[in-house]
C-alpha atoms as a PDB file:
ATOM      1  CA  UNK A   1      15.553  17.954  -0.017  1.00  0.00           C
ATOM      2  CA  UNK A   2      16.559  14.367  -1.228  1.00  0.00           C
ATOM      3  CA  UNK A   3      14.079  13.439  -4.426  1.00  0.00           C
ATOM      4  CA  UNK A   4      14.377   9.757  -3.931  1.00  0.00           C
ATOM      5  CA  UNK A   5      12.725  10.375  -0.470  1.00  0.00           C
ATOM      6  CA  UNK A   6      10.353  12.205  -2.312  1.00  0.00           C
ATOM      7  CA  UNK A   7       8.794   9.993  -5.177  1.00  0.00           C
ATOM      8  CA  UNK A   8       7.294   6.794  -2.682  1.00  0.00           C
ATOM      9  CA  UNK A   9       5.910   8.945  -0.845  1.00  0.00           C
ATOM     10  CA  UNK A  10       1.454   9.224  -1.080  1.00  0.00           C
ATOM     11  CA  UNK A  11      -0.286  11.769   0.165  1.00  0.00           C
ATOM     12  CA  UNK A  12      -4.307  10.343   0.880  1.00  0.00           C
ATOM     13  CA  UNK A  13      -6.605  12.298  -0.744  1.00  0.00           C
ATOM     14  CA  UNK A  14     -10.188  11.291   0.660  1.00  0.00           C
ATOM     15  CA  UNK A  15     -11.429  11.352   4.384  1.00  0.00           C
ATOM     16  CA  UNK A  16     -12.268   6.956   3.869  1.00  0.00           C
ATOM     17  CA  UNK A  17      -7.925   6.790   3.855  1.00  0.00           C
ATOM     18  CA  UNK A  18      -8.269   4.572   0.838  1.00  0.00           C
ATOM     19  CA  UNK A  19      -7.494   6.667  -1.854  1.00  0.00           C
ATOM     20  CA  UNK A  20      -3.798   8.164  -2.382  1.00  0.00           C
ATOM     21  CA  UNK A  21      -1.554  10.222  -4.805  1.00  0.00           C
ATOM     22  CA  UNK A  22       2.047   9.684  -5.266  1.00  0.00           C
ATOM     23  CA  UNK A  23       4.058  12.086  -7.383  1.00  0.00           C
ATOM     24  CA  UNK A  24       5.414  12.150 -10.507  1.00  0.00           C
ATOM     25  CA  UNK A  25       9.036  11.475 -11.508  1.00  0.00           C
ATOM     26  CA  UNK A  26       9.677  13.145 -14.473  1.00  0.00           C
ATOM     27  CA  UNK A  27      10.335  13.922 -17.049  1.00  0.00           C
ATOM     28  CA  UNK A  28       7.011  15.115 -18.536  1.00  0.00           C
ATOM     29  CA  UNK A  29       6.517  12.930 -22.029  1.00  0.00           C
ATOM     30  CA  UNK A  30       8.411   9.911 -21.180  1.00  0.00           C
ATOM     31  CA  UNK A  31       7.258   6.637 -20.308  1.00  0.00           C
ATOM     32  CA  UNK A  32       6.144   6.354 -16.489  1.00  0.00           C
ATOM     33  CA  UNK A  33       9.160   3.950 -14.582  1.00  0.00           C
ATOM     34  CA  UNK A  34       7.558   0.840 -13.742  1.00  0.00           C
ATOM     35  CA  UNK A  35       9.761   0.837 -10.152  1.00  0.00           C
ATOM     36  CA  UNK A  36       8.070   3.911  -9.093  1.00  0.00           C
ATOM     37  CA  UNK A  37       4.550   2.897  -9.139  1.00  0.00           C
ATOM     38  CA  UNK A  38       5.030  -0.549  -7.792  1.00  0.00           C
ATOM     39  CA  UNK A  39       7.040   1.293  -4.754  1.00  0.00           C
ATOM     40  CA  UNK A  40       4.093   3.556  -4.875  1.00  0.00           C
ATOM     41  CA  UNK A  41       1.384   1.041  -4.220  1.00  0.00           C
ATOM     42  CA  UNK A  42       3.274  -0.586  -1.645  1.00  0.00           C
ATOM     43  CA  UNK A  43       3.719   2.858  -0.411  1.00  0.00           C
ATOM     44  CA  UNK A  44      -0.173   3.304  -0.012  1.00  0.00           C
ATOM     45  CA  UNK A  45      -0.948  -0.194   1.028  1.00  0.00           C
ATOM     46  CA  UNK A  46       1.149  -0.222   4.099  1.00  0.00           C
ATOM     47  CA  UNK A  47      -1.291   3.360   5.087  1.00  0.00           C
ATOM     48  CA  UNK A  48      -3.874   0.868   5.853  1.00  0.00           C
ATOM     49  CA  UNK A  49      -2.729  -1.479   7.838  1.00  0.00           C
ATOM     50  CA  UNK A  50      -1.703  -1.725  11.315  1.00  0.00           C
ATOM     51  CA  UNK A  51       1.972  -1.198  12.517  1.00  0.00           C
ATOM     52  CA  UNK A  52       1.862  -4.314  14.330  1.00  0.00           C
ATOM     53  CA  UNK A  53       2.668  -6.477  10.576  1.00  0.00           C
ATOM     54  CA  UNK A  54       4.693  -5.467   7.485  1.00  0.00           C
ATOM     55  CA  UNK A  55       4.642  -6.400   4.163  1.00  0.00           C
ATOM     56  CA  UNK A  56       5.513 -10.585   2.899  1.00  0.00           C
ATOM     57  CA  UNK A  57       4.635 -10.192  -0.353  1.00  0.00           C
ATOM     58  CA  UNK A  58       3.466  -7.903  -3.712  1.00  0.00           C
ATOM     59  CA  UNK A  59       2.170  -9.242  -7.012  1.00  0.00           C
ATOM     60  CA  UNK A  60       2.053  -6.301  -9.717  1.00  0.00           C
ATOM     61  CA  UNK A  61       0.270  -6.267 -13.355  1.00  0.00           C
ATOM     62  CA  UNK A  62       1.215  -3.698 -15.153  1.00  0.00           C
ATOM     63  CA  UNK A  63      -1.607  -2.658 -17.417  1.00  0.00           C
ATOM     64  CA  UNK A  64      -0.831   0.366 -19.415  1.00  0.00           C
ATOM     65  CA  UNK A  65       2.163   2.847 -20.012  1.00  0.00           C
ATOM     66  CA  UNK A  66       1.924   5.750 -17.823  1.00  0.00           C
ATOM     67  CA  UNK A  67       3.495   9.674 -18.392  1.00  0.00           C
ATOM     68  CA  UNK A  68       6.138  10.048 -15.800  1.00  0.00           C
ATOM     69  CA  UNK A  69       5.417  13.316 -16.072  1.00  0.00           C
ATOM     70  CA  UNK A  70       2.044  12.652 -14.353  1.00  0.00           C
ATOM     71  CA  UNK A  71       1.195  11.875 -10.861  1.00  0.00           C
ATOM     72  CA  UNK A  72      -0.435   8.317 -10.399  1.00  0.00           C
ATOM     73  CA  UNK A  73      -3.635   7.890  -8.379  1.00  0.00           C
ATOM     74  CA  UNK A  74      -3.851   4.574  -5.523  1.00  0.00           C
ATOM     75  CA  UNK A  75      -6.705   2.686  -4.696  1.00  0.00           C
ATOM     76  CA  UNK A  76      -6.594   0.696  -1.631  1.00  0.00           C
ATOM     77  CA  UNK A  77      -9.254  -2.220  -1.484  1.00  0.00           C
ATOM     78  CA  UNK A  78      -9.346  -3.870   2.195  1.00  0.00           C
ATOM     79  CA  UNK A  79      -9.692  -7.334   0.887  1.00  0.00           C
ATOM     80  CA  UNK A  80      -8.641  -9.414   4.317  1.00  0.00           C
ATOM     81  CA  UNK A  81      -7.855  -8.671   7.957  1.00  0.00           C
ATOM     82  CA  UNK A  82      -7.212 -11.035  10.716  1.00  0.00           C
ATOM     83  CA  UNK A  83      -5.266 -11.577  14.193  1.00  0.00           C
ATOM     84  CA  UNK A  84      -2.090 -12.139  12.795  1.00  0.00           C
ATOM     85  CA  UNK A  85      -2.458 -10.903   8.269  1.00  0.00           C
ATOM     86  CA  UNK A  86      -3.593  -8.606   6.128  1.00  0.00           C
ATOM     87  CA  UNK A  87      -3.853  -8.361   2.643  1.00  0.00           C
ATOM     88  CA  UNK A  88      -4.897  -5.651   0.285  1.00  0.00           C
ATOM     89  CA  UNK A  89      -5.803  -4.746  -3.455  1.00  0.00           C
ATOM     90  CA  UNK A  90      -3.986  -1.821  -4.802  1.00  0.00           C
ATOM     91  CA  UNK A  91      -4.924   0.086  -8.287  1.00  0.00           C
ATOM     92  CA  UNK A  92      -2.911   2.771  -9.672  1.00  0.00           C
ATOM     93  CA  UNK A  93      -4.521   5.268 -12.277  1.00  0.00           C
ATOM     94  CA  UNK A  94      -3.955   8.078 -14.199  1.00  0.00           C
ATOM     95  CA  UNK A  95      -6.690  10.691 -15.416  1.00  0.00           C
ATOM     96  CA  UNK A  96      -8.756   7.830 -15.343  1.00  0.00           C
ATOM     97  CA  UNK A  97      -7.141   5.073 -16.596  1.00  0.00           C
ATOM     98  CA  UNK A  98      -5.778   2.087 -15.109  1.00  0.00           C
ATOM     99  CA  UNK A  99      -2.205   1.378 -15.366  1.00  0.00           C
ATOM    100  CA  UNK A 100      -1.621  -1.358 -12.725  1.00  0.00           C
ATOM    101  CA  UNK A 101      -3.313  -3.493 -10.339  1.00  0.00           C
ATOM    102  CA  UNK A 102      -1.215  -5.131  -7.609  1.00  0.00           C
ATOM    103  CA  UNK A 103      -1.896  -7.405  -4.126  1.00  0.00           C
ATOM    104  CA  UNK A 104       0.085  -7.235  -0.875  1.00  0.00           C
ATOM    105  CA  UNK A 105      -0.228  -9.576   1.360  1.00  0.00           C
ATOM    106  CA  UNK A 106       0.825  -8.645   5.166  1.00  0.00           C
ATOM    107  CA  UNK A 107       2.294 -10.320   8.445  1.00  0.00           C
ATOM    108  CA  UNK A 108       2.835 -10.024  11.951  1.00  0.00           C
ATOM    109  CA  UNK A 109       5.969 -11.606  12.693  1.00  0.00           C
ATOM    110  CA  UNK A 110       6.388 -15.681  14.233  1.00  0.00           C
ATOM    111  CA  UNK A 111       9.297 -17.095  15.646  1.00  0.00           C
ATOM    112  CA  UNK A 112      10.454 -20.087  13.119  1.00  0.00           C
ATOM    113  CA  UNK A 113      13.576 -22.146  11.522  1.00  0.00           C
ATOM    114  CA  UNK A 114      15.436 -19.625   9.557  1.00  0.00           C
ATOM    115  CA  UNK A 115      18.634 -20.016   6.519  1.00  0.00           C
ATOM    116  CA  UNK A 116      19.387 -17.867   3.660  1.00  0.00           C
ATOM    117  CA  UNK A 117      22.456 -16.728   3.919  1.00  0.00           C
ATOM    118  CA  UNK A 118      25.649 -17.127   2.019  1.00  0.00           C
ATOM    119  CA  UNK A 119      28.932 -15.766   0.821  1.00  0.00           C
ATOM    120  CA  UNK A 120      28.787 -12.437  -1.690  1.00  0.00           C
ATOM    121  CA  UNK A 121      30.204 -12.958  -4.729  1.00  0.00           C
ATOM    122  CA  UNK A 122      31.939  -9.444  -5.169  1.00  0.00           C
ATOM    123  CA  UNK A 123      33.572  -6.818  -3.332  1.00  0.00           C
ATOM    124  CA  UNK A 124      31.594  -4.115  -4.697  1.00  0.00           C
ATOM    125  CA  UNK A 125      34.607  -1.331  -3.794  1.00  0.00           C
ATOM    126  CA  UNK A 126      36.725  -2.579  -6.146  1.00  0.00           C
ATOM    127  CA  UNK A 127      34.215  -2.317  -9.247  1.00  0.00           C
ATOM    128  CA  UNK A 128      34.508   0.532 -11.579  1.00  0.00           C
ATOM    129  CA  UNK A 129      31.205   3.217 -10.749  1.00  0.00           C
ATOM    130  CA  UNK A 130      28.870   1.948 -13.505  1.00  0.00           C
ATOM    131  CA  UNK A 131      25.453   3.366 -12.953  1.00  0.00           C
ATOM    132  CA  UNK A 132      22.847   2.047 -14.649  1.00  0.00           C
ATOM    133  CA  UNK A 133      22.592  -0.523 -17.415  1.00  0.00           C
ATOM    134  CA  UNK A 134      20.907   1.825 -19.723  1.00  0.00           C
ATOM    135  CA  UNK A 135      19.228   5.927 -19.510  1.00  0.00           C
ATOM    136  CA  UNK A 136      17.292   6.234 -16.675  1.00  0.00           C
ATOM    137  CA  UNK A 137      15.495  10.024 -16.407  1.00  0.00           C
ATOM    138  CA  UNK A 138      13.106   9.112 -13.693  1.00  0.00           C
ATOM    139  CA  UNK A 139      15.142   8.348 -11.195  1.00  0.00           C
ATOM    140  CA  UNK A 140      17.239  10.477  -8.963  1.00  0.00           C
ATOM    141  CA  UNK A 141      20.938   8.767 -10.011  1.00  0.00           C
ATOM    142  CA  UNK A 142      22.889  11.207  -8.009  1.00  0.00           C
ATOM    143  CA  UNK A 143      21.305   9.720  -5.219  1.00  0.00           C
ATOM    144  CA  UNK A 144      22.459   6.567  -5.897  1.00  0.00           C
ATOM    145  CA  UNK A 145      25.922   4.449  -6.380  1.00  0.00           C
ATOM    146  CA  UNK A 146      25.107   1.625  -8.902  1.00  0.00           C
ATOM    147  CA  UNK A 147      27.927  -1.033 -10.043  1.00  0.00           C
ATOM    148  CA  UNK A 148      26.844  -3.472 -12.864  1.00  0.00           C
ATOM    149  CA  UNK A 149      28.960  -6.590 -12.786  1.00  0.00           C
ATOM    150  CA  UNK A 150      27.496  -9.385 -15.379  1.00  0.00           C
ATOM    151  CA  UNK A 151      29.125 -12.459 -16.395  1.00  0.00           C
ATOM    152  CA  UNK A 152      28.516 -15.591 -18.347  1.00  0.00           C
ATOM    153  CA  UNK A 153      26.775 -15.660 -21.274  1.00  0.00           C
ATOM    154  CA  UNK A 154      24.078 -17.432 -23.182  1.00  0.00           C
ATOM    155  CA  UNK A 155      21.979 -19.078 -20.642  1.00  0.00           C
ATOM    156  CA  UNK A 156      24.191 -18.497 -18.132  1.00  0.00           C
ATOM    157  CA  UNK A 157      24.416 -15.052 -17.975  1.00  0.00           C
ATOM    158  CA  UNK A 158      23.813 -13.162 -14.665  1.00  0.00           C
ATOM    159  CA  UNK A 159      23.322  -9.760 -14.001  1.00  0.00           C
ATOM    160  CA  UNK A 160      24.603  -8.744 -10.833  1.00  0.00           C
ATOM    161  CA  UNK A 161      23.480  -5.124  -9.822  1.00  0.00           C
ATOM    162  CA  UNK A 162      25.015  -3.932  -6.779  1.00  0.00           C
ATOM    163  CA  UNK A 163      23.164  -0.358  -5.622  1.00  0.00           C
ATOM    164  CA  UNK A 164      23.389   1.639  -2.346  1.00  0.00           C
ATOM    165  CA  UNK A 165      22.049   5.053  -1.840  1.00  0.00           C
ATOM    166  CA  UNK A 166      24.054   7.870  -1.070  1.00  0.00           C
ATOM    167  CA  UNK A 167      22.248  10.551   0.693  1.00  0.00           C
ATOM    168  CA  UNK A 168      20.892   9.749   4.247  1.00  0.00           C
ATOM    169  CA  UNK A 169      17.902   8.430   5.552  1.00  0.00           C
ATOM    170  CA  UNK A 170      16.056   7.849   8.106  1.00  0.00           C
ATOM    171  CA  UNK A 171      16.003   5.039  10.226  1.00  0.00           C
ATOM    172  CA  UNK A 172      12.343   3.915   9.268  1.00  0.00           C
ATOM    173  CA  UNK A 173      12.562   0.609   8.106  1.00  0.00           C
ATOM    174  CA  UNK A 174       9.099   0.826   5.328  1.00  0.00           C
ATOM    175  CA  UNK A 175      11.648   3.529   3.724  1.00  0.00           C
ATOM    176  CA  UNK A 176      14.278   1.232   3.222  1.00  0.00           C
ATOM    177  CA  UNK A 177      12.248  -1.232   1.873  1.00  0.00           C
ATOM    178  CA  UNK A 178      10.406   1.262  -1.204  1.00  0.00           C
ATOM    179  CA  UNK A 179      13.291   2.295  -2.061  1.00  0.00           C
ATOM    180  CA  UNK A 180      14.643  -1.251  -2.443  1.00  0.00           C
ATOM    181  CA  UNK A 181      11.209  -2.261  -4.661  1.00  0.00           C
ATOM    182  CA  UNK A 182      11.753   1.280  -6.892  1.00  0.00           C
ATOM    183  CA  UNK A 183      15.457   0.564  -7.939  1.00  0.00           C
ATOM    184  CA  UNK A 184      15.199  -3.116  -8.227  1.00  0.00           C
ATOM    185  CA  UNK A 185      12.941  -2.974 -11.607  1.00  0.00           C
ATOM    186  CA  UNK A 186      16.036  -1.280 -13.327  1.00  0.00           C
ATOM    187  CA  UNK A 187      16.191  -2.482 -16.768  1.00  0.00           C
ATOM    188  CA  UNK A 188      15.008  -6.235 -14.831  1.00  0.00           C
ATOM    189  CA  UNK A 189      14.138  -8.014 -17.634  1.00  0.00           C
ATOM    190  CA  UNK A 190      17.082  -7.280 -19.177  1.00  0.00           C
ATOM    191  CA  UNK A 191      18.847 -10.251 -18.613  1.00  0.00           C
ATOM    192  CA  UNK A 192      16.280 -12.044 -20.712  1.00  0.00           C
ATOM    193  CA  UNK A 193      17.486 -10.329 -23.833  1.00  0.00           C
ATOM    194  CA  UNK A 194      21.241 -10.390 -22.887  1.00  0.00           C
ATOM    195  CA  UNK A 195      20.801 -14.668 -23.228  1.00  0.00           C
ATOM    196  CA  UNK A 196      20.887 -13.811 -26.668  1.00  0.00           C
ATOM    197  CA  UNK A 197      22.858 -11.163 -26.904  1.00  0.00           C
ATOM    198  CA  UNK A 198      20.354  -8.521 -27.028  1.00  0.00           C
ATOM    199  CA  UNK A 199      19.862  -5.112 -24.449  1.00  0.00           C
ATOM    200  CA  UNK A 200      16.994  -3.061 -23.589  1.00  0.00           C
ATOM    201  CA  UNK A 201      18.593  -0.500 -24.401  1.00  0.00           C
ATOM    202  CA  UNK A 202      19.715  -1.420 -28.166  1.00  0.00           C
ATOM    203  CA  UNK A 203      15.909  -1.611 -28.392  1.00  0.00           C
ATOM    204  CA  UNK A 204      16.221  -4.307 -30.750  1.00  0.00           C
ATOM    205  CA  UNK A 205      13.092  -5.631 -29.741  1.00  0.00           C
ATOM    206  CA  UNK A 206       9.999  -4.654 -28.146  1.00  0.00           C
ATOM    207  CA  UNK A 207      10.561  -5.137 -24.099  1.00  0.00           C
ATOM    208  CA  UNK A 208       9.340  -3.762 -20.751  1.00  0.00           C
ATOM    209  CA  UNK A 209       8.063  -6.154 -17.654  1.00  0.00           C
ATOM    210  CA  UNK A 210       4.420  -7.157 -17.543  1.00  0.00           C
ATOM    211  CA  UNK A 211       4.227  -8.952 -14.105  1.00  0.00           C
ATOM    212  CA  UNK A 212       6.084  -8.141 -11.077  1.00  0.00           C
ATOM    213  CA  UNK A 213       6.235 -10.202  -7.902  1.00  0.00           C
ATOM    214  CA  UNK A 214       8.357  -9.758  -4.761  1.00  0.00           C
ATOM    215  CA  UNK A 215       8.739 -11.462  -1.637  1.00  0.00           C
ATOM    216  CA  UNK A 216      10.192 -10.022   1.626  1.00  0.00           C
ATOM    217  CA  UNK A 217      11.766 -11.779   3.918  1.00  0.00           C
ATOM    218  CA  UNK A 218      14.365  -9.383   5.830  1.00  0.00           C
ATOM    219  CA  UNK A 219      14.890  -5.826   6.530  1.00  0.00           C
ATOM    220  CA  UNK A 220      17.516  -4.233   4.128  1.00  0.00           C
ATOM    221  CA  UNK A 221      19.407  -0.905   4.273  1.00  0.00           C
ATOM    222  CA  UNK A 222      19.687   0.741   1.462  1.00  0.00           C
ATOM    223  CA  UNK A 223      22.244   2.890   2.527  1.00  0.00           C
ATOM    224  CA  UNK A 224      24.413  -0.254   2.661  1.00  0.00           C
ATOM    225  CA  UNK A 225      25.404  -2.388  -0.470  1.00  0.00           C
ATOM    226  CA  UNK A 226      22.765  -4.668  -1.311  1.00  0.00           C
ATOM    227  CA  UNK A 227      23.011  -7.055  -4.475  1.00  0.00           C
ATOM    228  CA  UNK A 228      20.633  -8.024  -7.281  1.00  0.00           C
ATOM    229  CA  UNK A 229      21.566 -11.020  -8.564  1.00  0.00           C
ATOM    230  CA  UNK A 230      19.087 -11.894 -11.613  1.00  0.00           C
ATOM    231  CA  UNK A 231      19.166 -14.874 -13.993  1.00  0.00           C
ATOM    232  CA  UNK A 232      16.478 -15.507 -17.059  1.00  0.00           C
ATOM    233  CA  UNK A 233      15.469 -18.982 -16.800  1.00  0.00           C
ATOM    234  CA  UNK A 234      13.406 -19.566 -19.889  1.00  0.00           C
ATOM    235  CA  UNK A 235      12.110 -17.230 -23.177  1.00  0.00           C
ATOM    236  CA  UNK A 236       9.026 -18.485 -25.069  1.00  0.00           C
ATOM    237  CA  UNK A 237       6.288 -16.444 -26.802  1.00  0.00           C
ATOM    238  CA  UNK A 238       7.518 -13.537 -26.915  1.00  0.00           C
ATOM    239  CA  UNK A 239       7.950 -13.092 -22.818  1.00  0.00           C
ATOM    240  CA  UNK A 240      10.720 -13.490 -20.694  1.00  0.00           C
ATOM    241  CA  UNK A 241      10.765 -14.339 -16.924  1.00  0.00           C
ATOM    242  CA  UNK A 242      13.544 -13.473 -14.656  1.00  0.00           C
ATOM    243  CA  UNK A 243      14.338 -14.244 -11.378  1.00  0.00           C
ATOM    244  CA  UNK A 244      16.172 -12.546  -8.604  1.00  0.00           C
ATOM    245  CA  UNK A 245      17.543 -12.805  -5.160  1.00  0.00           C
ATOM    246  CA  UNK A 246      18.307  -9.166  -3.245  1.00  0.00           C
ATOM    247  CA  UNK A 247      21.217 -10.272  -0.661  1.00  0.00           C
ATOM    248  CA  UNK A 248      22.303  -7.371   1.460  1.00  0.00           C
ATOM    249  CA  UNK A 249      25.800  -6.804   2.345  1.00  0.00           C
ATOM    250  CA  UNK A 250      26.405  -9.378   5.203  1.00  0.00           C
ATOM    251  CA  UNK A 251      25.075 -11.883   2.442  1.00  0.00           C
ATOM    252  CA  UNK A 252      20.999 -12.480   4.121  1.00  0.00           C
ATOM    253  CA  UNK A 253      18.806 -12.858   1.395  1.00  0.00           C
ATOM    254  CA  UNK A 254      16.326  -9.739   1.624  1.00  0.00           C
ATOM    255  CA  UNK A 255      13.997 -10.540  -0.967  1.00  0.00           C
ATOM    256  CA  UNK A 256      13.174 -12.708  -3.871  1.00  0.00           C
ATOM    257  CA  UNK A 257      12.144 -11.136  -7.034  1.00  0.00           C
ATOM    258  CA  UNK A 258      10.002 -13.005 -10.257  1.00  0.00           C
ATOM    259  CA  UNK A 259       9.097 -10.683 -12.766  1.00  0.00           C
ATOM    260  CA  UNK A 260       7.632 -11.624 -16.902  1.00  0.00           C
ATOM    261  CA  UNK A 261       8.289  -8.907 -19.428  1.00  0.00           C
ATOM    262  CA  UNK A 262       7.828  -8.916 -23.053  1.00  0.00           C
ATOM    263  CA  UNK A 263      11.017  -9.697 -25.029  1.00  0.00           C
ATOM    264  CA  UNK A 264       9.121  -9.802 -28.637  1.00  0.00           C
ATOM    265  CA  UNK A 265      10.429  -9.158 -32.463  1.00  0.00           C
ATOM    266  CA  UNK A 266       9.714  -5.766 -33.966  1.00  0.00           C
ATOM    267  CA  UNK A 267       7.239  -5.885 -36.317  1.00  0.00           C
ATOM    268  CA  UNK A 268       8.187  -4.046 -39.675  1.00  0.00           C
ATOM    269  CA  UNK A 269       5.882  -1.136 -40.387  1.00  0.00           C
END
């Protein structure tokens, strides 16, 4: 049984069908990955709404480090629904304690205008198979094929992040799209720290993202390349924002990604 179908998945737990658990990704004693429990409270939002509207949009706080050894518990607040949205309050905790507190917002879809779509930059057979820009225990990478390909530096470096899963999956489009929100907070603010030369994974300073927002705007497959193409437009205060676009493989923009993490000095003990 594939893993990576495994972890977004919730399981409600109370007979109201506003409270859910998602599973832990392992391993026990390590920090919880941030991907996981944003994909997870999508995960349990979207089990309260009607199938008639998906999601537009999620904004994520994260709170506290979790134990990705630990399951996460989801609260679902019904904060709005009318003819044609929905929107919802999500908090995850564990044993207790809050670790983040997110709000989707939900659409039926309208006929409009429509653009978005360019030329990729890459062809991502011809890049060497990099994996990920750093360790990564909680997630599943045999399930995944993950090129890095960055260029520029200073302030104009970009990351570019091409991923595509490997196992199969099922035609459900929600699927798709959680698995999309789990991998894309790989090591995301690390661009922020490569303007200056600097890695998450040197762990020359103290880093991790503190806000997370994503907007949807088409279906992707993940068992198709898709592209995460992230820049880091300014640094100040010890926080770093980033900002992303998720193109799929025919070039459509799939998403837009904004996320703030903190990019601050090490304090000498």
């Amino acid at each position: 049984m594939s893993d990576l179908l495994n972890l977004p998945e919730v399981r409600g737990t109370n007979p109201d069908g506003d409270v859910f658990t998602g599973p832990a990704s392992g391993p026990a004693g390590k920090r919880a990955y941030g991907g996981l429990l944003a994909a997870q409270s999508l995960a349990a939002a979207c089990r309260t709404v009607g199938e008639d509207r998906s999601p537009t949009n999620m904004h994520l706080q994260f709170l506290r480090g979790g134990n990705a050894g630990e399951s996460a518990e989801y609260r679902v607040q019904q904060v709005y629904d009318g003819r044609t949205a929905s929107a919802r309050r999500v908090d995850s905790y564990e044993h207790g304690r809050m670790l983040t507190t997110a709000t989707v917002s939900f659409a039926t879809e309208l006929a409009g205008p429509e653009h978005g779509i360019g030329a990729m930059p890459h062809d991502p057979e011809v890049l060497p198979c990099t994996g990920p820009p750093g360790p990564a225990p909680s997630l599943p990478l045999d399930e995944f094929d993950i090129r890095i390909a960055d260029e520029g530096s200073g302030e104009d470096f970009v990351r570019r992040m091409w991923w595509r899963v490997t196992t199969a999956l099922p035609e459900d489009p929600l699927v798709h799209m959680l698995i999309a929100v789990h991998i894309t907070d790989l090591y995301g603010i690390d661009p922020a720290l490569a303007v200056h030369g600097h890695s998450m994974r040197s762990r020359s300073h103290r880093s991790g993202t503190t806000d997370s927002s994503i907007w949807f705007h088409r279906p992707v497959r993940a068992g198709e390349w898709n592209l995460l193409e992230s820049r880091s437009p300014a640094t100040v205060r010890g926080r770093g924002l980033i900002t992303s676009s998720l193109l799929r493989a025919d070039g459509a923009v799939a998403a837009t990604l904004v996320q703030e993490g903190l990019v601050a000095d090490r304090v000498p003990e």
